[in-house]
PDB file of N, CA and C in Angstrom:
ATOM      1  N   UNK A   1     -31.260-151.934  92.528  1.00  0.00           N
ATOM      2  CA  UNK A   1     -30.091-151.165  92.183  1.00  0.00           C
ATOM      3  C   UNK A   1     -30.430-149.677  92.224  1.00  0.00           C
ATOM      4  N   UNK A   2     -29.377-148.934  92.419  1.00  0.00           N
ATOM      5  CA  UNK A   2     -29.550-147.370  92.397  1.00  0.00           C
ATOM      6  C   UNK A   2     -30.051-146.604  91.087  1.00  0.00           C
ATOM      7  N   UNK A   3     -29.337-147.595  89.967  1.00  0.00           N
ATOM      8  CA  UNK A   3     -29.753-146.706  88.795  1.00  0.00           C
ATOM      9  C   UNK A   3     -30.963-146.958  89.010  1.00  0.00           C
ATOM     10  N   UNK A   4     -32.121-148.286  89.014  1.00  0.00           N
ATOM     11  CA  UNK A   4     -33.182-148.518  88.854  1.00  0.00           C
ATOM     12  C   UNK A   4     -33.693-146.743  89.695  1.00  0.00           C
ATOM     13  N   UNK A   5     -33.938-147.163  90.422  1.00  0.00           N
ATOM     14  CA  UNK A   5     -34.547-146.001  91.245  1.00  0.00           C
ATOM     15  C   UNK A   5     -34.526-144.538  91.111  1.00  0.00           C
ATOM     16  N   UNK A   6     -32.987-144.371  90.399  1.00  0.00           N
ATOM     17  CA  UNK A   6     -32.850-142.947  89.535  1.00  0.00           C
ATOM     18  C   UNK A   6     -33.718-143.111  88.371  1.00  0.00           C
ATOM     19  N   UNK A   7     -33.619-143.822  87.689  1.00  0.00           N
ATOM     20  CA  UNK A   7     -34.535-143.953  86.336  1.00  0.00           C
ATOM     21  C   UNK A   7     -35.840-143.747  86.713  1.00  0.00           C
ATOM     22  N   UNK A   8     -36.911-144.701  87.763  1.00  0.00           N
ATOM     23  CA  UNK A   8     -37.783-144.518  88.024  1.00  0.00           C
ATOM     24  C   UNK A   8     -38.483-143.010  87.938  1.00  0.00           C
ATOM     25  N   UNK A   9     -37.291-142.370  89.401  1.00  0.00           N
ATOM     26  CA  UNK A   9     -37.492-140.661  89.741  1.00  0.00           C
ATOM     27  C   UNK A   9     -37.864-140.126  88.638  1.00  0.00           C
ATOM     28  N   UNK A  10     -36.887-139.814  88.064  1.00  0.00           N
ATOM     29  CA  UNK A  10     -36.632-139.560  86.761  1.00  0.00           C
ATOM     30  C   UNK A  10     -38.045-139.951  85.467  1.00  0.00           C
ATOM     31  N   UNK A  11     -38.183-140.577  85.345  1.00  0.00           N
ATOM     32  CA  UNK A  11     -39.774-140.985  84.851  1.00  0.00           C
ATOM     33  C   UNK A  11     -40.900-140.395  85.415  1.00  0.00           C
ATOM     34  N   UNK A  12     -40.780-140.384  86.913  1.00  0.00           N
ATOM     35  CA  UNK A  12     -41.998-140.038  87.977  1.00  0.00           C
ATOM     36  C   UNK A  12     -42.103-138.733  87.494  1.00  0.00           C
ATOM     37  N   UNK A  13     -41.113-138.121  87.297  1.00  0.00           N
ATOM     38  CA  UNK A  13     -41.137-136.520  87.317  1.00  0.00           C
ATOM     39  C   UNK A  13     -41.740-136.006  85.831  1.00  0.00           C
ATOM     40  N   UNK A  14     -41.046-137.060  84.744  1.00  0.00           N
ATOM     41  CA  UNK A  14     -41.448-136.537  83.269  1.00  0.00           C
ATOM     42  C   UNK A  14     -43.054-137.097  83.012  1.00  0.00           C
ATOM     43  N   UNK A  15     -43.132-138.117  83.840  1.00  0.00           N
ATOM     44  CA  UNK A  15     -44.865-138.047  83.684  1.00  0.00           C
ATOM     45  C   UNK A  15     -45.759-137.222  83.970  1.00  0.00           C
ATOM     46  N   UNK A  16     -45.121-136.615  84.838  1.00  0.00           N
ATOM     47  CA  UNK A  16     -46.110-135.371  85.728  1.00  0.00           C
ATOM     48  C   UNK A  16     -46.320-134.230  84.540  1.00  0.00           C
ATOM     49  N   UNK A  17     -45.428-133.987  83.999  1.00  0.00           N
ATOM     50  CA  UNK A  17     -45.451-132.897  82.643  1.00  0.00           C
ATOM     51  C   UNK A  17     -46.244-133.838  81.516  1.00  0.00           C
ATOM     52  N   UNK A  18     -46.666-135.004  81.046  1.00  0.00           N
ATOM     53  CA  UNK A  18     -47.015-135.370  80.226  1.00  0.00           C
ATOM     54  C   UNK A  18     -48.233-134.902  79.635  1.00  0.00           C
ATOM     55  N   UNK A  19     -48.834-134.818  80.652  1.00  0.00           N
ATOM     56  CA  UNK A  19     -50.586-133.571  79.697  1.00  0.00           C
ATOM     57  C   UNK A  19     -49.892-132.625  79.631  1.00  0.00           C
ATOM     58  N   UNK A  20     -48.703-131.590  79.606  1.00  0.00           N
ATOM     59  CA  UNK A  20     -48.640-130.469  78.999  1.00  0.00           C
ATOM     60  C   UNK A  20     -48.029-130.741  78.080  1.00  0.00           C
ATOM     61  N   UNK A  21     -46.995-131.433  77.505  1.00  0.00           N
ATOM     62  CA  UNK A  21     -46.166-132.058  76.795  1.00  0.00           C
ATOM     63  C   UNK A  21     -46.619-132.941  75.465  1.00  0.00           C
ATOM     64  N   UNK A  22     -48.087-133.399  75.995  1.00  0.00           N
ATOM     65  CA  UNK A  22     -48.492-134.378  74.982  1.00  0.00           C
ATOM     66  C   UNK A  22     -47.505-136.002  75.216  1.00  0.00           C
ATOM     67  N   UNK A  23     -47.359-136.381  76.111  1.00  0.00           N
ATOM     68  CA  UNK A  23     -46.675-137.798  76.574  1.00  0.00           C
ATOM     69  C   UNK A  23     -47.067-138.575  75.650  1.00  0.00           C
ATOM     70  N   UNK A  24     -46.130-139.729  74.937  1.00  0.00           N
ATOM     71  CA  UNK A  24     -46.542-140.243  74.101  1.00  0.00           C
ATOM     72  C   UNK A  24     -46.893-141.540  74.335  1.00  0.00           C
ATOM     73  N   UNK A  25     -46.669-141.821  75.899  1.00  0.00           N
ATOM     74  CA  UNK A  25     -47.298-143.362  75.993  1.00  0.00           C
ATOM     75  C   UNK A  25     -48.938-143.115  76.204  1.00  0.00           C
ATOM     76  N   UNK A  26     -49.340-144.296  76.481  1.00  0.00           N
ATOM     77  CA  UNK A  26     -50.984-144.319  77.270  1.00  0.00           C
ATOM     78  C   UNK A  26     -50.687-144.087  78.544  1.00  0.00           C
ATOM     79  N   UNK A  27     -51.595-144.879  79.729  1.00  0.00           N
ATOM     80  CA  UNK A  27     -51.695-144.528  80.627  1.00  0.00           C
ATOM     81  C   UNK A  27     -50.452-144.889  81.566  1.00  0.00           C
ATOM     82  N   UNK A  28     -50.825-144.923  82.581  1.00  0.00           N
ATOM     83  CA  UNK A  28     -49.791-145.664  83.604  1.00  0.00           C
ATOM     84  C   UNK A  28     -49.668-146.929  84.179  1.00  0.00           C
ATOM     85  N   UNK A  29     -50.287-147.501  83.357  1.00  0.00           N
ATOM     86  CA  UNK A  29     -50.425-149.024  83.315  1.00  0.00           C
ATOM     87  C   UNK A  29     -49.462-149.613  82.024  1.00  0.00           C
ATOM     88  N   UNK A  30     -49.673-149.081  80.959  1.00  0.00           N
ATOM     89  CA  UNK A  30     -48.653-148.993  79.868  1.00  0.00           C
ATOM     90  C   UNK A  30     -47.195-148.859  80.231  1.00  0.00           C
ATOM     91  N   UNK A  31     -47.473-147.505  80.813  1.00  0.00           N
ATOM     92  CA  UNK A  31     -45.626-147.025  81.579  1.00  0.00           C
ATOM     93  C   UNK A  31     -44.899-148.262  82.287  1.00  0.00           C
ATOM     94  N   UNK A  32     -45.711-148.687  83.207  1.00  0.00           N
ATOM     95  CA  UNK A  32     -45.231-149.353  84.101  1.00  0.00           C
ATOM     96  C   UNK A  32     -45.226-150.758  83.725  1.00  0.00           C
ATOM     97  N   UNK A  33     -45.730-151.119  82.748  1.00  0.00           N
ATOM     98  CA  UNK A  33     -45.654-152.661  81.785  1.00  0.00           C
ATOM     99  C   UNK A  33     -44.266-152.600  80.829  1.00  0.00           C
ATOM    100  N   UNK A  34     -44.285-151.241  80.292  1.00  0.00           N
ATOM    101  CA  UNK A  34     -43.096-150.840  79.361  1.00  0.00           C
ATOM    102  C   UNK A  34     -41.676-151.036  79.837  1.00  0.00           C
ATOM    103  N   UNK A  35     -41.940-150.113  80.789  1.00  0.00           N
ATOM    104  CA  UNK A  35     -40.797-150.284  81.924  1.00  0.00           C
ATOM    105  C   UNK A  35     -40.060-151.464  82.279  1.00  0.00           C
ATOM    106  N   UNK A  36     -41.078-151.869  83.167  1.00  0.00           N
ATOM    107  CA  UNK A  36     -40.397-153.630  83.154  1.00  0.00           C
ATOM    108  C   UNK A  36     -40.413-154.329  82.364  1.00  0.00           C
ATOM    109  N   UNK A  37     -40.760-154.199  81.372  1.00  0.00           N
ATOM    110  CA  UNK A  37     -39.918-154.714  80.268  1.00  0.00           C
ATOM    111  C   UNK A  37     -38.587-154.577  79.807  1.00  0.00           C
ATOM    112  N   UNK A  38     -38.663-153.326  79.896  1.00  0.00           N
ATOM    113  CA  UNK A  38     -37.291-152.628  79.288  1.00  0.00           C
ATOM    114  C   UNK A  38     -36.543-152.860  80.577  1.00  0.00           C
ATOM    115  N   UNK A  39     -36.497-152.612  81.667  1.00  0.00           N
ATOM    116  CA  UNK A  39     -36.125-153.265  83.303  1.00  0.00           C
ATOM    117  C   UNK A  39     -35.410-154.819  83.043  1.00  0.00           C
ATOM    118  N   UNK A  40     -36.472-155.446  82.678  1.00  0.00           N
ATOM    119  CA  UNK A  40     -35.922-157.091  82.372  1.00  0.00           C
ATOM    120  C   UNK A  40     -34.992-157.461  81.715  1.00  0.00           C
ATOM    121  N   UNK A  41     -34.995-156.589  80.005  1.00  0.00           N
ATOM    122  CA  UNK A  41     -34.609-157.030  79.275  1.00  0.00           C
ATOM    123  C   UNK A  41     -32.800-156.461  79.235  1.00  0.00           C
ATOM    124  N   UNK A  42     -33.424-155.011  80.096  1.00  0.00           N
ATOM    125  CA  UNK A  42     -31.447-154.629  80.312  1.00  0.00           C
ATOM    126  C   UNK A  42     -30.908-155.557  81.885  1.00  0.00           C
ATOM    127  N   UNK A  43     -31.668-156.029  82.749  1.00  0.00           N
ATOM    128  CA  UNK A  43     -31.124-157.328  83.608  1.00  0.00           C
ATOM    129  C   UNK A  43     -30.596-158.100  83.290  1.00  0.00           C
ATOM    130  N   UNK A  44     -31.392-158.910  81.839  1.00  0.00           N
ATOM    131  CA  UNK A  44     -31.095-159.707  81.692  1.00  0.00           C
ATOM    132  C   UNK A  44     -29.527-159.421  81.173  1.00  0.00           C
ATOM    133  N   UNK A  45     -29.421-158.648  79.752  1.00  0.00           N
ATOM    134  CA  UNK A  45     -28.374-158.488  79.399  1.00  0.00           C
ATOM    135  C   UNK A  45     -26.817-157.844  80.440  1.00  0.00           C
ATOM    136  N   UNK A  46     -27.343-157.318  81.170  1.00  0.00           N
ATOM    137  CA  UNK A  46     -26.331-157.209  82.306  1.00  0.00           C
ATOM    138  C   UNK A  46     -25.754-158.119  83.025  1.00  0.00           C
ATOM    139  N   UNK A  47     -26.461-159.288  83.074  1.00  0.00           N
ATOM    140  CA  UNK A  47     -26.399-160.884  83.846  1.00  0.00           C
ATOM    141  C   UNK A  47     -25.310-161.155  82.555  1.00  0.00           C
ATOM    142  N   UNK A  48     -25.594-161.348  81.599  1.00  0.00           N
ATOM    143  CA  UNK A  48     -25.265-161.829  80.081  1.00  0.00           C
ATOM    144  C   UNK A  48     -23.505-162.047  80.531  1.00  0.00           C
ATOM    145  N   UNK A  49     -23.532-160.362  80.554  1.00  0.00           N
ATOM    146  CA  UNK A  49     -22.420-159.258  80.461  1.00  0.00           C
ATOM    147  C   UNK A  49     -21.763-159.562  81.452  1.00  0.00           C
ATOM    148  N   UNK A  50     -21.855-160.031  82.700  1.00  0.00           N
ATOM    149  CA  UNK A  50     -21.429-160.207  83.819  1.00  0.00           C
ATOM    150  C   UNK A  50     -20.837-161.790  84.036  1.00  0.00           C
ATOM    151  N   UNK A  51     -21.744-162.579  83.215  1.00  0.00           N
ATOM    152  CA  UNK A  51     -21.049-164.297  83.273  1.00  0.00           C
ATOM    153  C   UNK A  51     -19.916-164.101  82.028  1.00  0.00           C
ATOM    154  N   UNK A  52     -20.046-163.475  80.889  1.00  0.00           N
ATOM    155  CA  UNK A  52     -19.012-163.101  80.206  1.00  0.00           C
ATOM    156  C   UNK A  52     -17.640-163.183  80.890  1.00  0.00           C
ATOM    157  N   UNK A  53     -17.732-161.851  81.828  1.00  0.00           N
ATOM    158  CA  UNK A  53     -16.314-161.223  82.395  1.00  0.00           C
ATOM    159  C   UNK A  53     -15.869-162.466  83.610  1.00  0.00           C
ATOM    160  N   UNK A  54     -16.667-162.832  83.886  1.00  0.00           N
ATOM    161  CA  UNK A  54     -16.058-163.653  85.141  1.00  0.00           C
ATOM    162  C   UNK A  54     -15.617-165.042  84.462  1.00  0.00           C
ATOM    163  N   UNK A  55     -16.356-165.572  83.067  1.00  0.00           N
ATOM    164  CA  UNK A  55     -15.570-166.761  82.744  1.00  0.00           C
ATOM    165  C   UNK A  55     -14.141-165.900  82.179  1.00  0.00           C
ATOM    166  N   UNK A  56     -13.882-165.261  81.750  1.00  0.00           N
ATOM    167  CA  UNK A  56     -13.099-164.254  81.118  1.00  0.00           C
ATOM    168  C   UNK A  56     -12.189-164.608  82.559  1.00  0.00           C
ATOM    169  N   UNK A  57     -12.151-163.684  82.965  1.00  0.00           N
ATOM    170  CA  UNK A  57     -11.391-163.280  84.776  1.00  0.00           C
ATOM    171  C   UNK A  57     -11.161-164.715  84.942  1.00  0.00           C
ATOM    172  N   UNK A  58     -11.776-165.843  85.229  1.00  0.00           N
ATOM    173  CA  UNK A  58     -11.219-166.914  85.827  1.00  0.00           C
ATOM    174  C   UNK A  58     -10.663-167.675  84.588  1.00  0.00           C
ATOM    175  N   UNK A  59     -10.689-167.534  83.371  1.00  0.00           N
ATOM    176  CA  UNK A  59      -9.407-168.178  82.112  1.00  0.00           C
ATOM    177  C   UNK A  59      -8.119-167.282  82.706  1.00  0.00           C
ATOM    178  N   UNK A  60      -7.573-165.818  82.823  1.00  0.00           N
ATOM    179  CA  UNK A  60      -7.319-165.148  82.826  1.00  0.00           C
ATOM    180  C   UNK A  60      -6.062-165.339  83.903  1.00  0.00           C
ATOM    181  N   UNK A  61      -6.935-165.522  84.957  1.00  0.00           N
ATOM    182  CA  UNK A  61      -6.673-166.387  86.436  1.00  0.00           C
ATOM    183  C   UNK A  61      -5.937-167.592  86.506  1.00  0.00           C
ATOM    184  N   UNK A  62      -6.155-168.636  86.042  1.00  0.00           N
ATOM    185  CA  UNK A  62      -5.567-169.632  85.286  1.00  0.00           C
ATOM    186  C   UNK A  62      -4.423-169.755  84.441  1.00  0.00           C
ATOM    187  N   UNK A  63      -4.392-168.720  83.316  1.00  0.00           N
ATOM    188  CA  UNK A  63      -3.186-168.307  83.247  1.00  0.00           C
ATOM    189  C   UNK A  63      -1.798-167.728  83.696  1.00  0.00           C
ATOM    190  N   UNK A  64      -2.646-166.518  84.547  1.00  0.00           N
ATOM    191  CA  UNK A  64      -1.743-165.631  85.454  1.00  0.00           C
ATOM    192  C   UNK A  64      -0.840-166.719  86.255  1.00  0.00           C
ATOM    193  N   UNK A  65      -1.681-167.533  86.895  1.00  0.00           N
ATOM    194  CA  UNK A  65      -1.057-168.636  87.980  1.00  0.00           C
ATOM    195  C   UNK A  65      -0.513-169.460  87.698  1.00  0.00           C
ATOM    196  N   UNK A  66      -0.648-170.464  86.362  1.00  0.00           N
ATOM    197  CA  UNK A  66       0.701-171.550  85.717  1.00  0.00           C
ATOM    198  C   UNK A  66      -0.090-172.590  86.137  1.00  0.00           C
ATOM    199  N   UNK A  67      -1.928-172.612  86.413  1.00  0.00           N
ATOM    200  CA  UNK A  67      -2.503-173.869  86.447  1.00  0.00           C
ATOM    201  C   UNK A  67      -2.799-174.170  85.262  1.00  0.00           C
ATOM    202  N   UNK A  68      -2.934-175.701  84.654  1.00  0.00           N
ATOM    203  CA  UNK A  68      -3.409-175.818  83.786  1.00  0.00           C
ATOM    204  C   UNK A  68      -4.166-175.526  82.962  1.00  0.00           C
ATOM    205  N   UNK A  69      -4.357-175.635  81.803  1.00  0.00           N
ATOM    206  CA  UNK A  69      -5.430-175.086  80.603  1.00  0.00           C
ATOM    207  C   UNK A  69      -5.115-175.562  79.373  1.00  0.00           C
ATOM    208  N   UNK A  70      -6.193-175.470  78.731  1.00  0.00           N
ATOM    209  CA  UNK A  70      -6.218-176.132  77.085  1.00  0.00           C
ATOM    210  C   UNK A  70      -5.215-174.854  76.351  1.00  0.00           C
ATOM    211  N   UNK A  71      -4.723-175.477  75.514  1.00  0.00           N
ATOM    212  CA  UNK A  71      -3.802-174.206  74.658  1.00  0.00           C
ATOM    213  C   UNK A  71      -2.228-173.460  75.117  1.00  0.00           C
ATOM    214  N   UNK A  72      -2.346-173.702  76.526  1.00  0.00           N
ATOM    215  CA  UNK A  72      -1.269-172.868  76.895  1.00  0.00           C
ATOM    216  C   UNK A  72       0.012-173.547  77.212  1.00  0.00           C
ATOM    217  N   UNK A  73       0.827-173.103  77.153  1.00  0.00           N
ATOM    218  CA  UNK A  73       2.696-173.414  77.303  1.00  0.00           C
ATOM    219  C   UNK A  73       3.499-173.032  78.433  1.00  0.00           C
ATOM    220  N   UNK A  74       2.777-171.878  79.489  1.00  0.00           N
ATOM    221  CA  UNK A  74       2.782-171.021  80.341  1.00  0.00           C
ATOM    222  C   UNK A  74       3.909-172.141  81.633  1.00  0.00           C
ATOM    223  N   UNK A  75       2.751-172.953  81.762  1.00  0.00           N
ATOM    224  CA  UNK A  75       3.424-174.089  82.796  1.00  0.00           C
ATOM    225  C   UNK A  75       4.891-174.399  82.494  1.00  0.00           C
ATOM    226  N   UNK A  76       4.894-174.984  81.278  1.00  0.00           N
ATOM    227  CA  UNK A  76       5.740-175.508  80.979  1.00  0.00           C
ATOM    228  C   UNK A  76       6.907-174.979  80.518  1.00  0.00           C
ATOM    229  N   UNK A  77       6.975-173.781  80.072  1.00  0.00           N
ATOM    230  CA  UNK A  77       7.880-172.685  80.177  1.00  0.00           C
ATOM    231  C   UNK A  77       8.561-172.336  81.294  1.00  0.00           C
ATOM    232  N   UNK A  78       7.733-172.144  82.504  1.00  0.00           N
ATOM    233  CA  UNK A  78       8.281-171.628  83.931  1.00  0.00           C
ATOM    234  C   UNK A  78       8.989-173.144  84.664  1.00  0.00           C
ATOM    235  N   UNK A  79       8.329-174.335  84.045  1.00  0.00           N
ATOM    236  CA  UNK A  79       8.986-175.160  84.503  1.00  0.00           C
ATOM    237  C   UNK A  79      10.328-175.271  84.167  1.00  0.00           C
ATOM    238  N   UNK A  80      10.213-175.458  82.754  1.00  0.00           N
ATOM    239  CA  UNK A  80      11.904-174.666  82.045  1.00  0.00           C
ATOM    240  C   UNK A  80      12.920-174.049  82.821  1.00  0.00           C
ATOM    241  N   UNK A  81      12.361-173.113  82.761  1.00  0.00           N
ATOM    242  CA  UNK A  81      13.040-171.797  83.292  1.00  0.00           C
ATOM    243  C   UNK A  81      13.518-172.003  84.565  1.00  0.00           C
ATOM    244  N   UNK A  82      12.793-172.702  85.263  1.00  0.00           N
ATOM    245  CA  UNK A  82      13.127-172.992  86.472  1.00  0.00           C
ATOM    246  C   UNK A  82      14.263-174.276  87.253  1.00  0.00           C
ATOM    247  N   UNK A  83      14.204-174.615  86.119  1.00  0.00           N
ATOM    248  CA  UNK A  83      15.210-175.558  85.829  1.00  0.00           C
ATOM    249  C   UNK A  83      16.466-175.376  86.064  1.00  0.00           C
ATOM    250  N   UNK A  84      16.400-174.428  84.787  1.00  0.00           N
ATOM    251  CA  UNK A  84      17.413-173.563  84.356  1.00  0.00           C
ATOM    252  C   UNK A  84      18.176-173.074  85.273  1.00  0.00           C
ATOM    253  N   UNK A  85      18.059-172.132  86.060  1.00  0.00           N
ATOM    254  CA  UNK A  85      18.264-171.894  86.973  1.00  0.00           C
ATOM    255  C   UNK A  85      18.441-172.242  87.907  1.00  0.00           C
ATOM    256  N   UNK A  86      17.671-173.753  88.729  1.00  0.00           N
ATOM    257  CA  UNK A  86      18.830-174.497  89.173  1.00  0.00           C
ATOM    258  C   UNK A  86      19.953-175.116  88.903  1.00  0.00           C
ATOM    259  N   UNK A  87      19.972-175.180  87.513  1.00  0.00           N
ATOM    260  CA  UNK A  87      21.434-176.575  86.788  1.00  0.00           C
ATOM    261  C   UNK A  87      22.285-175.282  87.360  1.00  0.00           C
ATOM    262  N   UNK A  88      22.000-173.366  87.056  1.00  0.00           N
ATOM    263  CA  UNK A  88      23.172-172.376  87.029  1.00  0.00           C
ATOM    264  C   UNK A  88      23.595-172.411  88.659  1.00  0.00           C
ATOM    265  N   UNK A  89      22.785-172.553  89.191  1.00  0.00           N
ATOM    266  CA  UNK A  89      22.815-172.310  91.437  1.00  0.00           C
ATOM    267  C   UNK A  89      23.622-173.453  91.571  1.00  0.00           C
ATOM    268  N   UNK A  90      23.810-174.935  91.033  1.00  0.00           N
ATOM    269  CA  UNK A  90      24.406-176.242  91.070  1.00  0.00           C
ATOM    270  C   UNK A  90      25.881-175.806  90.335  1.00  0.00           C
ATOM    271  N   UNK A  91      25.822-175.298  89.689  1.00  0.00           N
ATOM    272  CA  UNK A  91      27.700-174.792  88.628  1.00  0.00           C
ATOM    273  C   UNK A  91      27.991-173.388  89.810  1.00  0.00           C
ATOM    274  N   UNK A  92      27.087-172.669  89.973  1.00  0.00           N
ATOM    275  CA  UNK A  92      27.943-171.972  90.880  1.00  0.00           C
ATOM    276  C   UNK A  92      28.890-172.321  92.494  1.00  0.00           C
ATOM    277  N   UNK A  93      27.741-173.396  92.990  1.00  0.00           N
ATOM    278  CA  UNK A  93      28.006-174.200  94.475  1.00  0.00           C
ATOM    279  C   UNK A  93      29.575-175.286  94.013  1.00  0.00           C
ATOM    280  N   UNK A  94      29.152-176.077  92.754  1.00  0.00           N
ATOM    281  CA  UNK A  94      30.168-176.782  92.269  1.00  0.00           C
ATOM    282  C   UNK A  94      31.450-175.635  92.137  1.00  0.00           C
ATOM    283  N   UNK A  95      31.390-174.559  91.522  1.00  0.00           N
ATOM    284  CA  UNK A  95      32.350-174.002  91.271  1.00  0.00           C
ATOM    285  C   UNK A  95      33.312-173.672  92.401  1.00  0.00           C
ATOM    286  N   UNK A  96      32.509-173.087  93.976  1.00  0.00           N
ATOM    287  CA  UNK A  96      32.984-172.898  94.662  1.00  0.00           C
ATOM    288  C   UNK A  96      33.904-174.145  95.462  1.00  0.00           C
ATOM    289  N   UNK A  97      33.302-175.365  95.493  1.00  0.00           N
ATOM    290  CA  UNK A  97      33.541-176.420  95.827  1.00  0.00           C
ATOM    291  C   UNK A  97      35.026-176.721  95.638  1.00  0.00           C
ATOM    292  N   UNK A  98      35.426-176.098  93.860  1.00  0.00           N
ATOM    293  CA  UNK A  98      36.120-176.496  93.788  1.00  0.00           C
ATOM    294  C   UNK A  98      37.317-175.254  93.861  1.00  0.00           C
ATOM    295  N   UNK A  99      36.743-174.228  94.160  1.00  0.00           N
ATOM    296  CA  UNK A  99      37.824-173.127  94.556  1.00  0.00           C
ATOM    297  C   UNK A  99      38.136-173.743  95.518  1.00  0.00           C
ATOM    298  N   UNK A 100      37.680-173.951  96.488  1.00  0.00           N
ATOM    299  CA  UNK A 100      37.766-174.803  98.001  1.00  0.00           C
ATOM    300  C   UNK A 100      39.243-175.687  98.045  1.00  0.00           C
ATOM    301  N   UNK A 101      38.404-176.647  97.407  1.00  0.00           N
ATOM    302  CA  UNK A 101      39.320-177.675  97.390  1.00  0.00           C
ATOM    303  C   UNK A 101      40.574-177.332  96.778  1.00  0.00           C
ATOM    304  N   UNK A 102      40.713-176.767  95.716  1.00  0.00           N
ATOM    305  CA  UNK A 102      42.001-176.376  94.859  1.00  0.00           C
ATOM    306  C   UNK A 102      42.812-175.418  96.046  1.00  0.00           C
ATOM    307  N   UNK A 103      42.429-174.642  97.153  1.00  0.00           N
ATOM    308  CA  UNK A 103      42.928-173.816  98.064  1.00  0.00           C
ATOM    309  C   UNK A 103      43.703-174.632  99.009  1.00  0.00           C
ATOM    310  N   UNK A 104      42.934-175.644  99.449  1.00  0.00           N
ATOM    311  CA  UNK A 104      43.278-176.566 100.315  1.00  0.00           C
ATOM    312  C   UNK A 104      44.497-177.310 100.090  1.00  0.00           C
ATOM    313  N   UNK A 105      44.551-177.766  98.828  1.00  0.00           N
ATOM    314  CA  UNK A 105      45.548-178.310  97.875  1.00  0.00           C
ATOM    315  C   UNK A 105      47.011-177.684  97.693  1.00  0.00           C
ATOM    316  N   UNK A 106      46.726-176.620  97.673  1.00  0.00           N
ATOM    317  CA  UNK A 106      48.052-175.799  97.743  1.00  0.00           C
ATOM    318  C   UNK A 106      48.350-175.620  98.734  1.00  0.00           C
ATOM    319  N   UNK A 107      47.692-175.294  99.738  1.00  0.00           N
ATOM    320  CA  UNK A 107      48.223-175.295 101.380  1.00  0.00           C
ATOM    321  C   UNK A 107      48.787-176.465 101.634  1.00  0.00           C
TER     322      UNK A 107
END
């Protein structure tokens, strides 16, 4: 990754000042043990952080779309609704049906 490599720089450079500075690690065997450590241990938690959001994103996903899931009503609401709205498209076609016919009737 990019940060890695900025961080590194960034280290490379503050070591170089460390005998004037008084650096408070040991040598550069230390640094570079420390490092990847601290390297690993923010990987790891970034991995952590990252299966988090994507089970997150795909519940999320699931919802958005009206596929199934534990807890939710979502489906079954739009199924409703959708209903609904055909029984109203069926009274309007009927209605006309019968403007129709009632026209015809008088003629």
């Amino acid at each position: 990754m990019a940060t890695y490599s900025l961080a590194n720089e960034r280290l490379r450079i503050l070591t170089g000042f460390r005998g004037g500075w008084g650096w408070p690690w040991g040598g550069e065997k230390t640094n570079e043990r420390l490092l990847d450590r601290q390297a690993a241990a923010f990987t790891a938690s970034v991995q952590h952080v990252e299966a988090e959001l994507s089970a997150q994103i795909r519940y999320l996903t699931q919802v958005a779309t009206g596929q199934p899931h534990e807890g939710s009503s979502y489906s079954s609401r739009k199924d409703c609704q959708m209903a609904l709205k055909r029984v109203d498209y069926a009274r309007l076609k009927l209605s006309e049906v019968a403007r129709t016919c009632e026209q015809m009737l008088e003629n």
